[in-house]
C-alpha atoms as a PDB file:
ATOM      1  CA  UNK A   1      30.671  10.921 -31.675  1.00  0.00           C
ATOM      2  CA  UNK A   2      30.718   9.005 -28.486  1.00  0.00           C
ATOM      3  CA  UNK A   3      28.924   6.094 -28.097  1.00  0.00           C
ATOM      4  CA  UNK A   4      26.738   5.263 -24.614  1.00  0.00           C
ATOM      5  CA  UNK A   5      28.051   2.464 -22.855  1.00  0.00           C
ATOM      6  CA  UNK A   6      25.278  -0.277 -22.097  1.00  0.00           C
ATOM      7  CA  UNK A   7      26.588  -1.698 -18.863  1.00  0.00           C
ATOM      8  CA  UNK A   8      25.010  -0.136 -15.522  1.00  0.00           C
ATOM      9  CA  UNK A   9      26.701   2.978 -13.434  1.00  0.00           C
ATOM     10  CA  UNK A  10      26.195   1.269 -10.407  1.00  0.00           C
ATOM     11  CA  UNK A  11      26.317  -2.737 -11.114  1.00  0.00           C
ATOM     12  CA  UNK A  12      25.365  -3.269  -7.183  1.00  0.00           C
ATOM     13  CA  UNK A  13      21.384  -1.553  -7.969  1.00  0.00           C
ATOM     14  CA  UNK A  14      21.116  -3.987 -11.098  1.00  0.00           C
ATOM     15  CA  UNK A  15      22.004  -6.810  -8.787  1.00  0.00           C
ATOM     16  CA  UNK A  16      19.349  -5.743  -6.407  1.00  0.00           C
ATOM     17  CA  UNK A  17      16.716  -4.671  -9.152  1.00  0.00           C
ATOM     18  CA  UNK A  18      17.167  -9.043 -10.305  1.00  0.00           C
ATOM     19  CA  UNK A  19      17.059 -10.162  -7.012  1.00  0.00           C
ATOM     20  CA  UNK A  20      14.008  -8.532  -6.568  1.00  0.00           C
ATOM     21  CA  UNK A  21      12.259  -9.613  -9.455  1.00  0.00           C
ATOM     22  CA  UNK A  22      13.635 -13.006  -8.536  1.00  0.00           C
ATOM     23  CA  UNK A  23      12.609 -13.072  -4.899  1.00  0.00           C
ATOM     24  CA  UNK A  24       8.920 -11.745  -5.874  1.00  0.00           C
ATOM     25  CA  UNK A  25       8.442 -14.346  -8.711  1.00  0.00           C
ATOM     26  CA  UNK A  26       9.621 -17.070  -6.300  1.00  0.00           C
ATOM     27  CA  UNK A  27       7.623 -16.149  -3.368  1.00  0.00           C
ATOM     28  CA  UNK A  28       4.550 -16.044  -5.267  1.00  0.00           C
ATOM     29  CA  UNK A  29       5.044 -19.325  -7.265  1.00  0.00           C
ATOM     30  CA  UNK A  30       4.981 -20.949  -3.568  1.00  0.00           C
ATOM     31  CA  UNK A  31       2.173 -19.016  -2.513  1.00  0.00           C
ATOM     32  CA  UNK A  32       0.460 -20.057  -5.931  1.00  0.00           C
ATOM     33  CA  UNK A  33       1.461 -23.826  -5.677  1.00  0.00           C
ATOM     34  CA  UNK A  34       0.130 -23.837  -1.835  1.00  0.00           C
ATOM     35  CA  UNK A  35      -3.589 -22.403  -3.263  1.00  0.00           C
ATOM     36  CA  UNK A  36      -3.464 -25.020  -6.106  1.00  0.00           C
ATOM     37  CA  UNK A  37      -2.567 -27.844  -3.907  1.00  0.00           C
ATOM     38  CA  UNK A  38      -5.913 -27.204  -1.829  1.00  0.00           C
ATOM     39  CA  UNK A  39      -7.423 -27.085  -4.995  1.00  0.00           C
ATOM     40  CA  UNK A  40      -8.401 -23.373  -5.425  1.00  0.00           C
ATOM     41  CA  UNK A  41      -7.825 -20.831  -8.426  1.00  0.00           C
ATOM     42  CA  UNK A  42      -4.915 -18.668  -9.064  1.00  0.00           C
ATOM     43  CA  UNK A  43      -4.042 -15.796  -6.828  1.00  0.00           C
ATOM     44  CA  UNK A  44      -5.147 -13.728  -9.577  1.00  0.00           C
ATOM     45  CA  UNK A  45      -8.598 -14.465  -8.959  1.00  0.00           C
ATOM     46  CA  UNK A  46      -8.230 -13.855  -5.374  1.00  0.00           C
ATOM     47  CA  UNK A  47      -7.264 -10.485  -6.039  1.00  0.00           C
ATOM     48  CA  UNK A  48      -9.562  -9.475  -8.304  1.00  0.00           C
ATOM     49  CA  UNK A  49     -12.546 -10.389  -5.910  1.00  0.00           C
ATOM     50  CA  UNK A  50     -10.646  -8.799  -3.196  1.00  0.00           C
ATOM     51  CA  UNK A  51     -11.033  -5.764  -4.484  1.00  0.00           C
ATOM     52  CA  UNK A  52     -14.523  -6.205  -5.737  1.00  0.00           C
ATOM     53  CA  UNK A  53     -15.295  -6.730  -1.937  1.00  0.00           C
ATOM     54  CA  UNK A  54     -13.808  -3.697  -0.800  1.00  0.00           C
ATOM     55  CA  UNK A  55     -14.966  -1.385  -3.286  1.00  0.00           C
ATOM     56  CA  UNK A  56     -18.118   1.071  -3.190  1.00  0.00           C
ATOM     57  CA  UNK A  57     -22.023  -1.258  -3.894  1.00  0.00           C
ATOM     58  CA  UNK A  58     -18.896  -4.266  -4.422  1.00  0.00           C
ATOM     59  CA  UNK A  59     -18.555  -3.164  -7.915  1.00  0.00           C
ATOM     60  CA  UNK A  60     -15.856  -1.923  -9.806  1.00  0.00           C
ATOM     61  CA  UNK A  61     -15.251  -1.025 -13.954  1.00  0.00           C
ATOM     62  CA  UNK A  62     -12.896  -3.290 -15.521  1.00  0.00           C
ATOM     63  CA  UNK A  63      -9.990  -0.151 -15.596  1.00  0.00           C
ATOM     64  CA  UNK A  64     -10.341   0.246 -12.072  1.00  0.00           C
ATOM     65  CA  UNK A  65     -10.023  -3.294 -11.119  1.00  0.00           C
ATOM     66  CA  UNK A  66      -6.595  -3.146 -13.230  1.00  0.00           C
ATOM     67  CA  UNK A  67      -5.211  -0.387 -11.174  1.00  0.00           C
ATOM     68  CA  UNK A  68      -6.057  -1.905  -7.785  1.00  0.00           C
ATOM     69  CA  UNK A  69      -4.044  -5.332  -8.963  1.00  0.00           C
ATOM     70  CA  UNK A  70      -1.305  -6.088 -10.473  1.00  0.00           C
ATOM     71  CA  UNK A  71      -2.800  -7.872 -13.948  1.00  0.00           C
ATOM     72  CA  UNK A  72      -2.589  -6.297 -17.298  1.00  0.00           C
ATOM     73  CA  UNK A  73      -5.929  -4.868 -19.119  1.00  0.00           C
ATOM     74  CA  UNK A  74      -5.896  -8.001 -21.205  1.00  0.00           C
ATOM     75  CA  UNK A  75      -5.751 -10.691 -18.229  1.00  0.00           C
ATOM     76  CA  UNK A  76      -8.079  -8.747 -16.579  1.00  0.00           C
ATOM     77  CA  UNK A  77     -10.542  -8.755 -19.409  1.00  0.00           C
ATOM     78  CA  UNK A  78     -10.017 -12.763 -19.752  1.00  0.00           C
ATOM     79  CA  UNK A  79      -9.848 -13.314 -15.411  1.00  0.00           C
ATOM     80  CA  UNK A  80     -13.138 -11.241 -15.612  1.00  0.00           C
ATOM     81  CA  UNK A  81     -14.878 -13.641 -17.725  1.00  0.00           C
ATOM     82  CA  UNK A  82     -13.385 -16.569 -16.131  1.00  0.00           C
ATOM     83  CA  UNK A  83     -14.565 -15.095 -12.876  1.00  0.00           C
ATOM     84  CA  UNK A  84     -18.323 -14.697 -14.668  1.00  0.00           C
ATOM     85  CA  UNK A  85     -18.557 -17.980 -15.792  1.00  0.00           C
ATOM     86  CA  UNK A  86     -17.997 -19.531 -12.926  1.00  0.00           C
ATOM     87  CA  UNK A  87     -20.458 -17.592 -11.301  1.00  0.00           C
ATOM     88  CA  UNK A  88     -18.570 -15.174  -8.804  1.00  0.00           C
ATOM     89  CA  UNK A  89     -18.617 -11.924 -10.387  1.00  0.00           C
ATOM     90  CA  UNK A  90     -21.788 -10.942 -12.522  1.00  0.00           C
ATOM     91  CA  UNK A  91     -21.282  -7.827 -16.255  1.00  0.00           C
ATOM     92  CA  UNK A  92     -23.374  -5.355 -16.086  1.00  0.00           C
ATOM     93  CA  UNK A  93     -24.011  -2.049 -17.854  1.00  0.00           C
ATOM     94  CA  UNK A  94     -22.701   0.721 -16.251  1.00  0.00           C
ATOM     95  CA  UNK A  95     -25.224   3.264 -14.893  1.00  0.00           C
ATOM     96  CA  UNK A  96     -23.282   5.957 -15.945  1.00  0.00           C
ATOM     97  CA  UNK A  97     -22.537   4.890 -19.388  1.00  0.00           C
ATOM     98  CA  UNK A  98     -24.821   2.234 -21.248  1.00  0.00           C
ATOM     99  CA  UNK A  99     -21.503   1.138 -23.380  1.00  0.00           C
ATOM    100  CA  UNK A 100     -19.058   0.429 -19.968  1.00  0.00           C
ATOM    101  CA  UNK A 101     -19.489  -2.419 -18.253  1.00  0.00           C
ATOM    102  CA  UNK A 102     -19.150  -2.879 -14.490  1.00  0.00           C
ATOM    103  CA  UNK A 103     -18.134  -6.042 -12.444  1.00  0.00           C
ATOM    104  CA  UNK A 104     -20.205  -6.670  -9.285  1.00  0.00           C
ATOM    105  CA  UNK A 105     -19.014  -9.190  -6.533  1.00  0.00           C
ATOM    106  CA  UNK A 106     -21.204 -12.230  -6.286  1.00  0.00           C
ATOM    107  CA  UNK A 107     -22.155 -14.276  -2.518  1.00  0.00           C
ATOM    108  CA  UNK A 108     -20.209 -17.027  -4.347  1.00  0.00           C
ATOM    109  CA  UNK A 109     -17.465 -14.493  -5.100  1.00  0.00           C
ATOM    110  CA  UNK A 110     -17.446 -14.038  -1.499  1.00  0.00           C
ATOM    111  CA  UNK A 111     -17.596 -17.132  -0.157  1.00  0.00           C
ATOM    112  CA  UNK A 112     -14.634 -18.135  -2.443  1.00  0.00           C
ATOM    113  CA  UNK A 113     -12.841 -15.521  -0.674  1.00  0.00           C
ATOM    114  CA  UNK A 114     -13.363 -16.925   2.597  1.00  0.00           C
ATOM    115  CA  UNK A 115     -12.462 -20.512   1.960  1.00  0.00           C
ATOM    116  CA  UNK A 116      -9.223 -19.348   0.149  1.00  0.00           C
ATOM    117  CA  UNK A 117      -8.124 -16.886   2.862  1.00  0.00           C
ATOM    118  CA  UNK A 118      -7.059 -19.597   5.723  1.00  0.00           C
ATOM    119  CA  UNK A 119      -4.399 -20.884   2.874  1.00  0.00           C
ATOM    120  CA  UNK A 120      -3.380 -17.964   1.337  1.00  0.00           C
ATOM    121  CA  UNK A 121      -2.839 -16.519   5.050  1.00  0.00           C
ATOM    122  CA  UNK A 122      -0.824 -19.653   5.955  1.00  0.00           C
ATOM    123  CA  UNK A 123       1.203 -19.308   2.341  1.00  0.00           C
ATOM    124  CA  UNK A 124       2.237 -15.475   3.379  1.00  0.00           C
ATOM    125  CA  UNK A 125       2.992 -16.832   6.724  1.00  0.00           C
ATOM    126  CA  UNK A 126       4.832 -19.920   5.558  1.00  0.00           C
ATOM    127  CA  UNK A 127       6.936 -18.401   2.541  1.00  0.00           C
ATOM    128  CA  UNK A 128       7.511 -15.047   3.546  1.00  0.00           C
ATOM    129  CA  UNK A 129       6.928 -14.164   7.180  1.00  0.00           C
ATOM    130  CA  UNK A 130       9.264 -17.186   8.631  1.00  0.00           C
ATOM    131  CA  UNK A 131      11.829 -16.200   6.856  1.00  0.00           C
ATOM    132  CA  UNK A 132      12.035 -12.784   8.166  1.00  0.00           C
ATOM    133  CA  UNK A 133      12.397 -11.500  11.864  1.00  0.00           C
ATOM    134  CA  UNK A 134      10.700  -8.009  12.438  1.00  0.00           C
ATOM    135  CA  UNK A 135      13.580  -5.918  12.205  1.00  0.00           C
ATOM    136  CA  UNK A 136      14.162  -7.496   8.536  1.00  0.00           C
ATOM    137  CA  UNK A 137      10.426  -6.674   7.726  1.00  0.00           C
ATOM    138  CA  UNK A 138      10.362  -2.797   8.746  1.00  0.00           C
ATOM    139  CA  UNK A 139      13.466  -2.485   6.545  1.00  0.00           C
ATOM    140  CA  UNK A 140      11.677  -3.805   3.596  1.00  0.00           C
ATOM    141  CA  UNK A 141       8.675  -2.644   4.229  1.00  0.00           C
ATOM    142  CA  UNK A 142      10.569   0.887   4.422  1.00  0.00           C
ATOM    143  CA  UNK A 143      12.652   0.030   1.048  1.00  0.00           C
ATOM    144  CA  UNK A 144       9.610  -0.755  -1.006  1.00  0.00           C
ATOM    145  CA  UNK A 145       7.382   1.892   0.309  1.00  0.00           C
ATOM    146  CA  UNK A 146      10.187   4.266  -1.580  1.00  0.00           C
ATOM    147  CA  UNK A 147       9.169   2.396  -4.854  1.00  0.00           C
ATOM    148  CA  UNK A 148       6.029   2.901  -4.400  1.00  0.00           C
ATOM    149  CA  UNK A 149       4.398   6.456  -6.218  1.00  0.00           C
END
């Protein structure tokens, strides 16, 4: 019986998988620490009303609001009704089915999109577009689009 070795085929695309991972969780710790120095929420919540604002009636059920971000079901439940209480998003029943719920985008949901978008925009700029010239950002833009499904 032969056993399966552990260690990669190819130790170069484990290298780049960490660096990745790395780069990403860096990047958006910055962009995070930039938004909570100006005193706003976490990117999370920017996100999440994002969405909200470009969806259908600027509603969305809680599952589809999950597959537009990048938050698991739970922190989605928990960011909704963070989101509710302080008055951005609003519950509601779902038309279609009295035992769903849907989240609808609040004017104070959108207006806390507004005021957050001059920082966030100057965070993307500052910690990631500086540091790459356009031929860098076509090549990753064409690496990640092959992660992508």
């Amino acid at each position: 019986m032969s056993e399966k070795s552990c260690e990669p085929s190819d130790p170069t695309m484990v290298d780049a998988w960490a660096r990745l991972q790395r780069a990403s969780g860096a990047v958006l710790s910055r962009v995070e620490a930039r938004l909570k120095a100006e005193g706003f929420p976490p990117l999370g919540w920017y996100d999440v009303l994002l969405e909200l604002r470009r969806a259908e009636n600027r509603t969305l059920r809680p599952v589809d609001i999950e597959k537009r971000t990048l938050l698991a079901q739970y922190n989605v439940s928990r960011l909704i009704d963070r989101l509710a209480a302080a008055g951005y998003v609003e519950k509601l029943k779902a038309p279609d089915d009295r035992r769903g719920v849907v989240v609808r985008l609040l004017p104070e949901g959108e207006s806390l999109l507004k005021s957050m978008w001059p920082v966030y925009r100057q965070a993307i700029e500052t910690e990631f577009a500086t540091r790459l010239d356009a031929e860098d950002a076509e090549a990753l833009w064409k690496i990640l689009t092959k992660l992508l499904p």
